[in-house]
Protein backbone atom coordinates (compact mmCIF):
# COMPACT_ATOMS: atom_id res chain seq x y z
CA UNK A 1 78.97 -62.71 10.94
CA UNK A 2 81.07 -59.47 10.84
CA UNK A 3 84.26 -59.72 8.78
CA UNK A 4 86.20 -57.01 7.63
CA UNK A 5 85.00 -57.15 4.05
CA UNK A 6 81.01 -56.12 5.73
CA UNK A 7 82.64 -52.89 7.42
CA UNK A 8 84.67 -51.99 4.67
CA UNK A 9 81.26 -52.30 2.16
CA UNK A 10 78.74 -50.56 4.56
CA UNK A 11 81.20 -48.05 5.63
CA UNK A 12 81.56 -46.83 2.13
CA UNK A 13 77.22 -47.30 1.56
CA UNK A 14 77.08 -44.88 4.58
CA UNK A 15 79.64 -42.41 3.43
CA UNK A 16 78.36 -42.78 0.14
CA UNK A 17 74.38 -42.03 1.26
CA UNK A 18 76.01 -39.21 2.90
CA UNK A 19 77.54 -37.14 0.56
CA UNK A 20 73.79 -37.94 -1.65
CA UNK A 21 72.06 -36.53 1.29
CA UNK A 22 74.47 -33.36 1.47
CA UNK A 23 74.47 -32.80 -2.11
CA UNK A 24 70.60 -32.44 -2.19
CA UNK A 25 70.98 -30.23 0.45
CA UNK A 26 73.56 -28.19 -0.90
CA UNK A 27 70.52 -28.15 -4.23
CA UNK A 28 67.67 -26.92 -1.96
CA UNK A 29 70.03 -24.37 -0.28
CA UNK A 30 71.54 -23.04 -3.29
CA UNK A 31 68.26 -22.45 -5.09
CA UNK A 32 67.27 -20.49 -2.20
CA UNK A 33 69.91 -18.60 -2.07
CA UNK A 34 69.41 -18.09 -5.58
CA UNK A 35 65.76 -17.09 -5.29
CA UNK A 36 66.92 -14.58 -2.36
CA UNK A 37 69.73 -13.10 -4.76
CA UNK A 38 67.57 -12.24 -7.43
CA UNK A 39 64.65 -11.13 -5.72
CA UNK A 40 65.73 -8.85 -3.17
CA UNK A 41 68.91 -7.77 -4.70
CA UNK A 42 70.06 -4.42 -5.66
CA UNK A 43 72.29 -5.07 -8.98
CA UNK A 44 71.82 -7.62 -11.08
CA UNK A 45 75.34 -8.16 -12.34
CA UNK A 46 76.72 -8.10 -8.92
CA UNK A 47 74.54 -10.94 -8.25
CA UNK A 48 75.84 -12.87 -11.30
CA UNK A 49 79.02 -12.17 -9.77
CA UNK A 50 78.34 -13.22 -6.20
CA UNK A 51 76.65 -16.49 -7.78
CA UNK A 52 79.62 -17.56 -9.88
CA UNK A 53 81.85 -17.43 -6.86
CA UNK A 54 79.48 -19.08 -4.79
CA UNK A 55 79.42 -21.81 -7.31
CA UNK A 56 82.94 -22.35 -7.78
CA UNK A 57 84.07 -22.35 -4.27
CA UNK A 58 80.97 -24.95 -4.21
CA UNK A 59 81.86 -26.87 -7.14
CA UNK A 60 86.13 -27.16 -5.51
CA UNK A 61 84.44 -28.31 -2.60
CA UNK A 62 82.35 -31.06 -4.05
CA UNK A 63 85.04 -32.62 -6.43
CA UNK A 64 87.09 -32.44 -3.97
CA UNK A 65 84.64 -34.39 -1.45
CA UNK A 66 84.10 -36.72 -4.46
CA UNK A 67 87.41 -37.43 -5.00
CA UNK A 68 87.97 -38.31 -0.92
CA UNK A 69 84.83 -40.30 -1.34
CA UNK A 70 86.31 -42.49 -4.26
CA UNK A 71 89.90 -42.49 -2.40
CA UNK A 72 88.70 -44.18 0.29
């Protein structure tokens, strides 16, 4: 039987395997990205530089995803 309670809890399993499945792709991407930056880039401290804003801006994103994902 469907009750609201069974919505509510596979809802939040969905959104939940969701934001697991993005995360690991947000890992695979990022260490390609990495790869990319260090081997084919010119300077290496512009790279460190490029890489800690691409972090942070990623790392805003995801707490901020995390905190919807708890919210809700």
């Amino acid at each position: 039987m469907i009750d609201p309670s069974n919505i509510e809890y596979f809802l939040n399993l969905g959104l939940t395997g969701l934001f697991y499945v993005t995360t690991l792709v947000f890992v695979i991407f990022s260490l390609s990205i990495v790869y990319h930056w260090f081997s084919y880039g010119v300077e290496k401290a512009r790279t460190l530089v490029m890489l800690a804003i691409y972090l942070s801006v990623s790392a805003a994103l995801f707490i901020s995803m995390s905190l919807a994902l708890t919210a809700f």
